[in-house]
Protein backbone atom coordinates (compact mmCIF):
# COMPACT_ATOMS: atom_id res chain seq x y z
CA UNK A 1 -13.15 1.55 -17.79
CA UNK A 2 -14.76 -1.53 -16.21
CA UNK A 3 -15.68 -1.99 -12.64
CA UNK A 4 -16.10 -5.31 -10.89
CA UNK A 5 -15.99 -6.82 -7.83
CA UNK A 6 -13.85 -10.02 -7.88
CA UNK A 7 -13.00 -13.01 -5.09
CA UNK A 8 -9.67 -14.72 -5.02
CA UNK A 9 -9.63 -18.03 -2.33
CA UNK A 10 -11.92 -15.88 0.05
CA UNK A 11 -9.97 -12.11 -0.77
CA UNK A 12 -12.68 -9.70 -2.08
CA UNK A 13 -10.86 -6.99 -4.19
CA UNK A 14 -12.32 -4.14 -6.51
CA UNK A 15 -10.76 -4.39 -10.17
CA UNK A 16 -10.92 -1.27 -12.29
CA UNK A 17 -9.85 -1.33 -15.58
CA UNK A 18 -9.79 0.04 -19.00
CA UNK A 19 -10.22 -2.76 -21.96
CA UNK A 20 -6.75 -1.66 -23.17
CA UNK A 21 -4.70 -2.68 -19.65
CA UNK A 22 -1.55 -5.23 -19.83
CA UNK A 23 -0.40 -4.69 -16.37
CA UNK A 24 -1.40 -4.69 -12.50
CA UNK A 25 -1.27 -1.93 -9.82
CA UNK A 26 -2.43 -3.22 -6.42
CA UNK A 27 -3.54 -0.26 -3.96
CA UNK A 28 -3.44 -0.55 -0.25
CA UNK A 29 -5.77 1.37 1.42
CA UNK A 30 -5.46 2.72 5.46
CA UNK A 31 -6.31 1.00 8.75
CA UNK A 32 -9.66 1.15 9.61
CA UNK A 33 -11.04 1.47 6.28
CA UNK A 34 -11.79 -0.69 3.28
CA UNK A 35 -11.70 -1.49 -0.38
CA UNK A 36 -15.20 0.15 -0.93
CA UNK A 37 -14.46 3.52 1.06
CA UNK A 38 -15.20 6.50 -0.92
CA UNK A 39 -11.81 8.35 -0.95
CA UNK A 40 -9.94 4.74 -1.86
CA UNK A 41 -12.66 3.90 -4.61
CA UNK A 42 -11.94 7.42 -5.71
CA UNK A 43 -8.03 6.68 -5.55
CA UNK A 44 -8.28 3.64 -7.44
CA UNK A 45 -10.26 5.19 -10.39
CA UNK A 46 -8.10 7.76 -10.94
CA UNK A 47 -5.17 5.96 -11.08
CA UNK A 48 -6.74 3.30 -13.32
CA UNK A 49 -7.31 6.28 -15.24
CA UNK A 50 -3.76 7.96 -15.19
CA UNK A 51 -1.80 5.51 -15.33
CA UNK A 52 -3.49 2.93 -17.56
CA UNK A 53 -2.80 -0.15 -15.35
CA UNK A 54 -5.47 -2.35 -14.26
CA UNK A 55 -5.68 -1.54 -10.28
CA UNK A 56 -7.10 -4.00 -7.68
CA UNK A 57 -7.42 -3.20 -4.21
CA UNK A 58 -8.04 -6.07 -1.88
CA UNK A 59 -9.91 -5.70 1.55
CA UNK A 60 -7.19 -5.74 3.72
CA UNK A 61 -7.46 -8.97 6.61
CA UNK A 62 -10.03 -7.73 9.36
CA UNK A 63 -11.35 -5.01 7.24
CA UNK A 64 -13.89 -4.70 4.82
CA UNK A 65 -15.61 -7.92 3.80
CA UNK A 66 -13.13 -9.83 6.01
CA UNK A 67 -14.04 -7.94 9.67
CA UNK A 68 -14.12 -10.71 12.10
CA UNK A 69 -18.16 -10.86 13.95
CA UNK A 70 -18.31 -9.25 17.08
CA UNK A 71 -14.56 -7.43 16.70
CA UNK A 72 -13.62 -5.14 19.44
CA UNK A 73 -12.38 -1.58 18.74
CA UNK A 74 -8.81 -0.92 18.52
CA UNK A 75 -5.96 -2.54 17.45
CA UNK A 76 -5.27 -5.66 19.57
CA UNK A 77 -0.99 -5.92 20.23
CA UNK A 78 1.23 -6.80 17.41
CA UNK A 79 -1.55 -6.95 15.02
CA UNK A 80 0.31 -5.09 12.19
CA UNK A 81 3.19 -7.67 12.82
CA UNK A 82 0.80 -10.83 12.88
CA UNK A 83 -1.13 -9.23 9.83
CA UNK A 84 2.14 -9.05 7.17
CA UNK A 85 2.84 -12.93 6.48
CA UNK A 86 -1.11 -13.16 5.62
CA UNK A 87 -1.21 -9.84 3.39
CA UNK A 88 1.58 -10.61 1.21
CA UNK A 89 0.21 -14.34 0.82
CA UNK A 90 -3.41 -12.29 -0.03
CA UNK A 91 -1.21 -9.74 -2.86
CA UNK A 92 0.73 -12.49 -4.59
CA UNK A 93 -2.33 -14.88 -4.64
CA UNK A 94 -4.20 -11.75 -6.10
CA UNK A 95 -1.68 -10.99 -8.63
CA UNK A 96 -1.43 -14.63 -9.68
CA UNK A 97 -5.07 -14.94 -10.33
CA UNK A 98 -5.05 -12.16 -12.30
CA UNK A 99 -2.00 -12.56 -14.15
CA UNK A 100 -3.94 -12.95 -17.72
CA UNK A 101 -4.07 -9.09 -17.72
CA UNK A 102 -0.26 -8.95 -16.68
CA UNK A 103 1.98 -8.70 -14.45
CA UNK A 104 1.79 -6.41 -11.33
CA UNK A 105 4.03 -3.59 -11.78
CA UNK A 106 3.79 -1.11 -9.65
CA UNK A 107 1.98 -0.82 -5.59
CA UNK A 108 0.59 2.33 -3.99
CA UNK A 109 0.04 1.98 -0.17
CA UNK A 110 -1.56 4.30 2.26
CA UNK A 111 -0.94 4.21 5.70
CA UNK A 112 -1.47 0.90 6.68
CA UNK A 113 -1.18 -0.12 3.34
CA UNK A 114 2.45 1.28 3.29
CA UNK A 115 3.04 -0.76 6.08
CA UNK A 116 1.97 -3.68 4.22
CA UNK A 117 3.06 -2.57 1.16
CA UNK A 118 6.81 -2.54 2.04
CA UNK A 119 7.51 -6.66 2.46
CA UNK A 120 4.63 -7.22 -0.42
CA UNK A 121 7.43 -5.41 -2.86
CA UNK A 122 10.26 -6.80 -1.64
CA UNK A 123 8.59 -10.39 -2.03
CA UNK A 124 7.23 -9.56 -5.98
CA UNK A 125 10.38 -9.08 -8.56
CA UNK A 126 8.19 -8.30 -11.04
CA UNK A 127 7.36 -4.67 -9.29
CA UNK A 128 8.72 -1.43 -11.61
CA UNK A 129 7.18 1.55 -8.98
CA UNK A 130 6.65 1.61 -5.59
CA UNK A 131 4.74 4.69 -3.82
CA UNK A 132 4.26 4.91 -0.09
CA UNK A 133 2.21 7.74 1.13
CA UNK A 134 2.20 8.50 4.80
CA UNK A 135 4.25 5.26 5.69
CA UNK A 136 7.27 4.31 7.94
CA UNK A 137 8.09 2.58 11.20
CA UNK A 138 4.83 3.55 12.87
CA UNK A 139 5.23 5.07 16.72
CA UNK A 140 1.69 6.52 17.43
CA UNK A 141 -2.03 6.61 16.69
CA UNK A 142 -2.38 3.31 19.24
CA UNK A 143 -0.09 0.63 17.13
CA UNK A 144 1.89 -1.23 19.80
CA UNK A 145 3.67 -3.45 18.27
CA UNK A 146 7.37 -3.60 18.66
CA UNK A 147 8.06 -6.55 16.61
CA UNK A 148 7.30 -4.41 13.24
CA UNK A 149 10.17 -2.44 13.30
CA UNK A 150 12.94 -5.01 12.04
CA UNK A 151 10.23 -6.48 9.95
CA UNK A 152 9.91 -3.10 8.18
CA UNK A 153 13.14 -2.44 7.80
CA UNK A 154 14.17 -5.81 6.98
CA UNK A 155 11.74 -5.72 3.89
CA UNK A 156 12.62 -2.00 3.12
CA UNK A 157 16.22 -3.61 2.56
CA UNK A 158 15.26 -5.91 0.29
CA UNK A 159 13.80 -3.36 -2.37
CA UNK A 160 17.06 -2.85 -4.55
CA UNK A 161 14.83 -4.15 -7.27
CA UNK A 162 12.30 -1.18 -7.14
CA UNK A 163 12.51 2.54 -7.66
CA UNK A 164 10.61 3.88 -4.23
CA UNK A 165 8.55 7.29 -3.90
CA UNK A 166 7.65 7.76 -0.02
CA UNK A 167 5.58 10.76 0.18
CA UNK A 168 5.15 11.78 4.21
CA UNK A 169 3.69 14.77 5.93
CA UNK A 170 5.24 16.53 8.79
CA UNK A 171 2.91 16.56 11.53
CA UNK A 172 1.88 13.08 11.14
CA UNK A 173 0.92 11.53 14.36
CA UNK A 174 1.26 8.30 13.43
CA UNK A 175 4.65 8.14 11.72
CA UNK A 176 7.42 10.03 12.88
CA UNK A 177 10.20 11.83 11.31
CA UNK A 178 12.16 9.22 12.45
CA UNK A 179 10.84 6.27 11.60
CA UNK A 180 10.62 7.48 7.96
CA UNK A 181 13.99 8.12 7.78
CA UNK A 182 14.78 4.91 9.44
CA UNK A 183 12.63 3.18 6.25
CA UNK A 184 14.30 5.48 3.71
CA UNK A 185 17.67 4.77 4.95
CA UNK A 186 17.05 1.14 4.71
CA UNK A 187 16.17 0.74 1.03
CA UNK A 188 18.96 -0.07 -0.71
CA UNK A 189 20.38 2.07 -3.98
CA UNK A 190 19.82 5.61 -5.39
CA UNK A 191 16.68 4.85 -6.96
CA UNK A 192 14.35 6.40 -3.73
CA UNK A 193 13.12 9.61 -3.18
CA UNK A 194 11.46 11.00 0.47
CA UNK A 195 9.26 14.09 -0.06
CA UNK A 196 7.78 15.99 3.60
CA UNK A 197 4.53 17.85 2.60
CA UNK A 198 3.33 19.98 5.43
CA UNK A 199 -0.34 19.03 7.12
CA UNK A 200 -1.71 15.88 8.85
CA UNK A 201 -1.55 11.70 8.89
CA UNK A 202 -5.00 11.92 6.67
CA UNK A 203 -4.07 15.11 4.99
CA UNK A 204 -3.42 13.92 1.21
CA UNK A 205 -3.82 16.85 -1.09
CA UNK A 206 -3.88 16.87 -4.75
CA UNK A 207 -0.65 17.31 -5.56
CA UNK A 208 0.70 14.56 -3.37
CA UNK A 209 -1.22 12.05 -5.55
CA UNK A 210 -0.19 13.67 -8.79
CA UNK A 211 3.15 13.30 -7.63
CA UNK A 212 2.77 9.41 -7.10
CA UNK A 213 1.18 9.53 -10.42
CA UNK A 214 3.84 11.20 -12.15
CA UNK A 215 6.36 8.54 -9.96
CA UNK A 216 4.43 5.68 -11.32
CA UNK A 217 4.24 6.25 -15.21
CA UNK A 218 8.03 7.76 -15.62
């Protein structure tokens, strides 16, 4: 499996990929942390490796390669909202540029990237799998933004295209019961399943991402 580090109009992405590859996945990894962060490296390996799809994951806008100089800490209000026109410009652009391996099939978001991940789908036909781990209508862990909940739900309607894995955890303090249903109940069709694993937001254990695995290549 190759390894590179690629730029696309200013977006730095990792590409992994075995020689053998015909089709995209794009990963989205969490708030606060980056395309080169150990545990999303590590994601993106293994499913390069699992699933045989070429996976890119792009540094997300303010993270990464793309923090701003002199950022404060936090989350400034209705970032997440502000952020989503921008991101799904960055994916497509991605995907277009690399387009010569194939098509991008399939998205895995985490956390912020599920956030992300939901109008990104729902603006890409050519998608086949969609996996959202720890994702929803987000009501804690600082994000004040009310503007994102019709966004969210708006996009999450417009996935009849897509069969949808959300995998959530039940003591998540960032995304409640609630608004993960609210998501769920929004996606159109019978092709969507919503699994509750006990533990944490950050709590991700193997079996979660075997699951999106499994999700992904059936």
């Amino acid at each position: 499996m190759s390894e590179e580090r690629i730029e696309v109009d200013g977006i730095p992405a990792n590409l992994y990929a075995a020689t053998d590859a015909d089709a995209l996945l794009l990963l989205g990894h969490g708030g606060a942390h980056s395309k080169d962060g150990r545990r999303f490296v590590d994601l993106s390996r293994q499913y390069a490796e699992q699933t045989g799809l070429a996976v890119v994951c792009i540094d997300a806008v303010d993270h990464g390669e793309r923090t701003p100089p002199k950022s404060s800490p936090g989350i400034p209000r209705e970032w997440h909202s502000n952020a989503i026109d921008p991101m799904v410009h960055d994916w497509r652009r991605t995907a277009e540029a690399l387009s010569s391996i194939g098509p991008a099939v399939a998205y895995v978001g985490f956390s912020m990237g599920a956030i992300f991940g939901l109008p990104t789908v729902a603006a890409m036909p050519s998608m086949k799998a969609a996996v959202f781990v720890v994702g929803g209508v987000p009501t804690g862990g600082g994000i004040d933004d009310p503007p994102l909940r019709p966004l969210l739900l708006r996009a999450a309607s417009q996935l009849e295209h897509v069969p949808v894995l959300m995998l959530n955890k039940t003591e998540d303090e960032v995304f409640s019961t609630e608004g993960t249903q609210a998501v769920f109940d929004a996606i159109p069709g019978r092709r969507k399943r919503l699994v509750f694993c006990e533990g944490d937001h950050d709590d991700w254990p193997t079996e979660l991402i075997r699951a999106s695995v499994t999700f992904i290549n059936q």
